[in-house]
PDB file of N, CA and C in Angstrom:
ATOM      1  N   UNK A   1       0.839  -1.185   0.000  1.00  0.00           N
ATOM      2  CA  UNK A   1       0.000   0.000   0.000  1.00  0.00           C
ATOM      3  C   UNK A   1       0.885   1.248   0.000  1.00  0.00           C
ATOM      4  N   UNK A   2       0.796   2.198  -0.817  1.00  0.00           N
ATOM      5  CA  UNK A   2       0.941   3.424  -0.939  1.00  0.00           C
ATOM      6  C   UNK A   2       1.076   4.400   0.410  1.00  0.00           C
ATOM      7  N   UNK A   3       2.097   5.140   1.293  1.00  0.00           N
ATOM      8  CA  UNK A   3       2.259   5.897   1.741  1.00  0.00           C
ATOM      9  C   UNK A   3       1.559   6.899   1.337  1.00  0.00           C
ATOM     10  N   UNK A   4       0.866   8.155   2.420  1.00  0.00           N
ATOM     11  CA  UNK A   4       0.249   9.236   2.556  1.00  0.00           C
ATOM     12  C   UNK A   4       1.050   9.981   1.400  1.00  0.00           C
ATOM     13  N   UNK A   5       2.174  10.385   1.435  1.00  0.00           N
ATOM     14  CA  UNK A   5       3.398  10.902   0.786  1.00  0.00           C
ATOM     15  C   UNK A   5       3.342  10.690  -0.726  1.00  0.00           C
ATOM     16  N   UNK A   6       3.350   9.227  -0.791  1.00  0.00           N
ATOM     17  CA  UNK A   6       3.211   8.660  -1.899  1.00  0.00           C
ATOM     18  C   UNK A   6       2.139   8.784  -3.093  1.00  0.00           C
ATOM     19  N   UNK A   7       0.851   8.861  -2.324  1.00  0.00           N
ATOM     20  CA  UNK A   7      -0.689   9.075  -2.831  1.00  0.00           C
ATOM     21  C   UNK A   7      -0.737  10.612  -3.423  1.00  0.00           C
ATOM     22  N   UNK A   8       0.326  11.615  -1.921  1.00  0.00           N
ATOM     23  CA  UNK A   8      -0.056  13.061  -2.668  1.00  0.00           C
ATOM     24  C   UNK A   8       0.739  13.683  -3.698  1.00  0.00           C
ATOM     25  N   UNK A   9       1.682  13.111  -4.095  1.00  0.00           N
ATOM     26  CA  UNK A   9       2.646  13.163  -5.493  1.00  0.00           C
ATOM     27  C   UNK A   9       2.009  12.166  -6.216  1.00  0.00           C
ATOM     28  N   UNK A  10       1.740  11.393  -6.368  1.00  0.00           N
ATOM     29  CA  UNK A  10       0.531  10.749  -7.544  1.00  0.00           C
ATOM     30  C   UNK A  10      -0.620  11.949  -8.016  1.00  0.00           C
ATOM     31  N   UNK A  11      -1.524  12.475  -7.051  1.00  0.00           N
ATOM     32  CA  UNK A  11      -1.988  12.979  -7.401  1.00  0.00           C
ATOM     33  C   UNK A  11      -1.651  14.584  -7.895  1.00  0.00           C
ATOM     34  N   UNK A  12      -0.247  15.102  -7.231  1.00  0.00           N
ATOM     35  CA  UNK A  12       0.536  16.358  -7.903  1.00  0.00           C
ATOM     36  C   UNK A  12       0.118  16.321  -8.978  1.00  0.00           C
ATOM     37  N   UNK A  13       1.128  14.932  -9.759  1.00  0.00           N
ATOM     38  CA  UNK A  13       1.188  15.007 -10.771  1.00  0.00           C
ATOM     39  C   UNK A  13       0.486  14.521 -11.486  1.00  0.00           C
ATOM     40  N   UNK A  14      -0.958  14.127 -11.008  1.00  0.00           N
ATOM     41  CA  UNK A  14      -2.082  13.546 -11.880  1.00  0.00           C
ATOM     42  C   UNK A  14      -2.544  15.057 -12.319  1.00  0.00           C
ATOM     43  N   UNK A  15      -2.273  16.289 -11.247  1.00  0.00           N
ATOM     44  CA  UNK A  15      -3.010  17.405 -11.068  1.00  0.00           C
ATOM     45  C   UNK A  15      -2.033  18.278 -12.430  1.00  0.00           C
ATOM     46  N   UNK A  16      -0.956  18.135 -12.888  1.00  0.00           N
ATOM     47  CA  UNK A  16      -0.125  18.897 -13.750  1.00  0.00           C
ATOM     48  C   UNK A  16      -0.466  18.106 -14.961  1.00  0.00           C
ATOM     49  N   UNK A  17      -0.459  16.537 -15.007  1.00  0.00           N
ATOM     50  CA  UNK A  17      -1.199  15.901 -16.317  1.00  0.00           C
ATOM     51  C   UNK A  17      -2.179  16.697 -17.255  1.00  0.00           C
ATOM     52  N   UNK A  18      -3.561  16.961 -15.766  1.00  0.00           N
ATOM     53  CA  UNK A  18      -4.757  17.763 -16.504  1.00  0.00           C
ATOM     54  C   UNK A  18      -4.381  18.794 -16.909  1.00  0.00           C
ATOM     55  N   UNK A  19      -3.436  19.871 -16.167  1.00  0.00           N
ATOM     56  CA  UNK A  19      -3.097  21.318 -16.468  1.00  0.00           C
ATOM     57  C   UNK A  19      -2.821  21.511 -18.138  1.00  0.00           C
ATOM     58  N   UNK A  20      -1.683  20.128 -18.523  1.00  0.00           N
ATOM     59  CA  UNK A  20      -1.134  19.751 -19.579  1.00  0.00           C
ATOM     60  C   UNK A  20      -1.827  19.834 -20.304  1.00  0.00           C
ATOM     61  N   UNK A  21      -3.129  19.045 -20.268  1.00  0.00           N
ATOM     62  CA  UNK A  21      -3.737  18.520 -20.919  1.00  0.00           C
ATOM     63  C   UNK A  21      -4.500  19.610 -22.153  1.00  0.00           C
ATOM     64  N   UNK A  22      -4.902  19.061 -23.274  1.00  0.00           N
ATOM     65  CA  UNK A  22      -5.432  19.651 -24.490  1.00  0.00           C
ATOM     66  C   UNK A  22      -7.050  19.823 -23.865  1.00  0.00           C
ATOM     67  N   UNK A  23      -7.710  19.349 -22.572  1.00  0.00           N
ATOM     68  CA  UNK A  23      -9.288  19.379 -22.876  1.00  0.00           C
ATOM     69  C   UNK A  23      -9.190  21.198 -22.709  1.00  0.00           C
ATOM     70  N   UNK A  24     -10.902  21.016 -22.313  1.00  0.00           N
ATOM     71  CA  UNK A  24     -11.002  22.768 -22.494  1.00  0.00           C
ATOM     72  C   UNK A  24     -10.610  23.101 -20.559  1.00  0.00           C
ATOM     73  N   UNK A  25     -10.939  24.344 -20.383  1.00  0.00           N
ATOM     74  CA  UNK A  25     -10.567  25.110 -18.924  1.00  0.00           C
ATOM     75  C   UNK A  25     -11.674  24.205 -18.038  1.00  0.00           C
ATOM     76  N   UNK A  26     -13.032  24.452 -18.678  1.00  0.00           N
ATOM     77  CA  UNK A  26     -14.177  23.976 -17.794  1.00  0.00           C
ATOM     78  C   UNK A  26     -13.862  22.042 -17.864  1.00  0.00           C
ATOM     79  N   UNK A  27     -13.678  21.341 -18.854  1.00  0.00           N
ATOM     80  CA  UNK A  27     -12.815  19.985 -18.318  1.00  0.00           C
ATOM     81  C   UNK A  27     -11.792  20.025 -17.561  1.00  0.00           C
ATOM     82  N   UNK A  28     -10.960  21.024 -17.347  1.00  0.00           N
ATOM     83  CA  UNK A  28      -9.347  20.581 -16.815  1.00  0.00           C
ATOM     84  C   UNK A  28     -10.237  20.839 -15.305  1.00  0.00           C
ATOM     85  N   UNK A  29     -10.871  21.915 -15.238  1.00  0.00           N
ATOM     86  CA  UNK A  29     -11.385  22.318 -13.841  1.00  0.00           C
ATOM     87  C   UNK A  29     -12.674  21.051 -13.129  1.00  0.00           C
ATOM     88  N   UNK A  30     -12.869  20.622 -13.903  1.00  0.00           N
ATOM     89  CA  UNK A  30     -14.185  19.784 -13.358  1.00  0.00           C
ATOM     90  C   UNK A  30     -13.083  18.433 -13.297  1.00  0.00           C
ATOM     91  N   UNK A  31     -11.773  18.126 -14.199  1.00  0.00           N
ATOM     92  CA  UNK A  31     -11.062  16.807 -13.784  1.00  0.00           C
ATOM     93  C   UNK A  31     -10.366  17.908 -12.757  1.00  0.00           C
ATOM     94  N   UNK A  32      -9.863  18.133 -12.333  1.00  0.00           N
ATOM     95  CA  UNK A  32      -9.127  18.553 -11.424  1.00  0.00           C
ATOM     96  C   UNK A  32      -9.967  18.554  -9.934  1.00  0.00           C
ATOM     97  N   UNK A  33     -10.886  19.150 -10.005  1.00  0.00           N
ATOM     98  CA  UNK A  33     -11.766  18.547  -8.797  1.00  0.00           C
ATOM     99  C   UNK A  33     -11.813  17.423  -7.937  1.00  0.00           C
ATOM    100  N   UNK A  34     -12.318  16.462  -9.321  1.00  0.00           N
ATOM    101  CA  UNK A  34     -12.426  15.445  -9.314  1.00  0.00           C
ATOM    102  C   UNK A  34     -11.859  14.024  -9.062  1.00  0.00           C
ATOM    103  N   UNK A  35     -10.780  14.304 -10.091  1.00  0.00           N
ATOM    104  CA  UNK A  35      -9.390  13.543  -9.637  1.00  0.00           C
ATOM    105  C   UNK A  35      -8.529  13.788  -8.628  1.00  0.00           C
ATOM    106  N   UNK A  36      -8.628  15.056  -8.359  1.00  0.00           N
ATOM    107  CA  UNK A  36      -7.294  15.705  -7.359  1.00  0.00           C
ATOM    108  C   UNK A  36      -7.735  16.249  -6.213  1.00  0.00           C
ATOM    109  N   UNK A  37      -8.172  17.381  -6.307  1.00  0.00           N
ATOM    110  CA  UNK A  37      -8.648  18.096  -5.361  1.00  0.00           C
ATOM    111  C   UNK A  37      -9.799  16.984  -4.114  1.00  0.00           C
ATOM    112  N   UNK A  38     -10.438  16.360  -4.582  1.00  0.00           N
ATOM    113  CA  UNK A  38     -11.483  15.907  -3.673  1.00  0.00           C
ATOM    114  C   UNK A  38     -10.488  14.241  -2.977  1.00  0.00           C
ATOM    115  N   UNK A  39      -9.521  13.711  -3.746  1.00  0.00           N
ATOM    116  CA  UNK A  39      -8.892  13.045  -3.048  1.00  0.00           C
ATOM    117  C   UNK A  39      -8.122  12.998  -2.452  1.00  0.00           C
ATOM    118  N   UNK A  40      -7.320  14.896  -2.672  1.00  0.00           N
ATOM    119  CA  UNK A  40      -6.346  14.621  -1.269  1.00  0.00           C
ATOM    120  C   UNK A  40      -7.270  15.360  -0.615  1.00  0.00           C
ATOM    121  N   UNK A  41      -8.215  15.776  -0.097  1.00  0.00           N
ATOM    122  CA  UNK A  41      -9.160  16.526   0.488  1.00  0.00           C
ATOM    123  C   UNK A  41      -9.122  15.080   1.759  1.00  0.00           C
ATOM    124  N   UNK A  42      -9.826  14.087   0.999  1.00  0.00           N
ATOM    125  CA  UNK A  42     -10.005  12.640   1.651  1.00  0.00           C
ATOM    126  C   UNK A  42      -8.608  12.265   2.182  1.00  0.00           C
ATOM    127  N   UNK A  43      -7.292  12.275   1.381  1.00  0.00           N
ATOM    128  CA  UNK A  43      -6.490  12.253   2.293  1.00  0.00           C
ATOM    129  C   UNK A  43      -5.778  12.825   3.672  1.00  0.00           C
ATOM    130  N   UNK A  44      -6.460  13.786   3.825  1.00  0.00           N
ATOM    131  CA  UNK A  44      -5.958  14.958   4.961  1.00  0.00           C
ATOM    132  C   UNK A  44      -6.909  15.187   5.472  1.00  0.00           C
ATOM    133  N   UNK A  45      -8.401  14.332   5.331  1.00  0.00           N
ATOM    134  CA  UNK A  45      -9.601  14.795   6.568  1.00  0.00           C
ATOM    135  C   UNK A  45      -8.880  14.653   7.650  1.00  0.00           C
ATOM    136  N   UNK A  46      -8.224  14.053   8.191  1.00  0.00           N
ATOM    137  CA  UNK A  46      -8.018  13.748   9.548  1.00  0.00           C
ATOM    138  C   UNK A  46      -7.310  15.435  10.009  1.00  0.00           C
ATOM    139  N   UNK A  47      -7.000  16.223   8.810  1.00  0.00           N
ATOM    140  CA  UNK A  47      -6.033  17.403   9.210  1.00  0.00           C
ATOM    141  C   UNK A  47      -7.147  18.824   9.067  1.00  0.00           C
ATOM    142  N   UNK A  48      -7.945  18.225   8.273  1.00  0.00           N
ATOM    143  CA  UNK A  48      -9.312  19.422   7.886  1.00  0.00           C
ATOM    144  C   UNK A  48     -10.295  19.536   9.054  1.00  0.00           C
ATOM    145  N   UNK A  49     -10.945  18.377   9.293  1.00  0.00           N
ATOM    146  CA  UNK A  49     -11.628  18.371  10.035  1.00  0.00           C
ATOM    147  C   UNK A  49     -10.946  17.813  11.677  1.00  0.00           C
ATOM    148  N   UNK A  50     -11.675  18.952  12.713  1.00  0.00           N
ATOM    149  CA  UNK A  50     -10.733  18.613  13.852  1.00  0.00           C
ATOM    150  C   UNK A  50     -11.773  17.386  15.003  1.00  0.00           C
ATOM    151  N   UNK A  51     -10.947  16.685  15.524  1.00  0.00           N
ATOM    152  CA  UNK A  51     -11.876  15.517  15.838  1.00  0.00           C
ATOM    153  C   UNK A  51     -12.700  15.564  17.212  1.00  0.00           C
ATOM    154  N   UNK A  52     -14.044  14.829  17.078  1.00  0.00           N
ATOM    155  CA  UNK A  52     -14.986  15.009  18.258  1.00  0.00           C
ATOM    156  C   UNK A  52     -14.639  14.848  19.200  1.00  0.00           C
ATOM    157  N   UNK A  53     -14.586  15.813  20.125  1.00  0.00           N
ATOM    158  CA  UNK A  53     -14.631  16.119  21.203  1.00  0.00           C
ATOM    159  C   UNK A  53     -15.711  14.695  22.432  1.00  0.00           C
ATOM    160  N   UNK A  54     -16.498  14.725  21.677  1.00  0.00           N
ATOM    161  CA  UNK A  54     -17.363  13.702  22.221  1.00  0.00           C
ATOM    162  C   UNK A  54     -18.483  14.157  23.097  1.00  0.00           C
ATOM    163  N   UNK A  55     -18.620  16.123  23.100  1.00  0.00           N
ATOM    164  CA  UNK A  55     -19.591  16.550  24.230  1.00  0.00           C
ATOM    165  C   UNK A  55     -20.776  16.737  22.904  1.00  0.00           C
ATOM    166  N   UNK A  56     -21.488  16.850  23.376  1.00  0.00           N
ATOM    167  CA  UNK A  56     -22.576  17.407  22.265  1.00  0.00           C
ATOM    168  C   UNK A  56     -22.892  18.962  22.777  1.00  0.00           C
ATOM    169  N   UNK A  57     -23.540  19.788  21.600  1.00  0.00           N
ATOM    170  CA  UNK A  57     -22.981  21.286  21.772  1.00  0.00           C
ATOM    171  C   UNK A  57     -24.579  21.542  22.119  1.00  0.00           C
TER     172      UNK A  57
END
């Protein structure tokens, strides 16, 4: 299995692929989301979101 490290340079450079890429702005932006943005999002919840406390508010 893939290191944290490992996953977010995969997706760097999945993220410079699209930049590369020939589609139009509104494809590079909707793959870029998609592919990149929303999976290291998932990789770093643990750093985004801060964890329950366990009281209820």
């Amino acid at each position: 299995m893939a290191t944290k490290l490992e996953l977010e340079e995969y997706l760097y450079r999945r993220a410079i692929d699209i930049i590369e890429s020939a589609d139009t702005d509104d494809d590079k932006e909707k793959l870029l989301f998609l592919e990149v943005w929303i999976p290291l999002a998932d990789l770093y919840k643990d750093k985004l979101i801060p964890p329950s406390s366990g009281e209820n508010a």
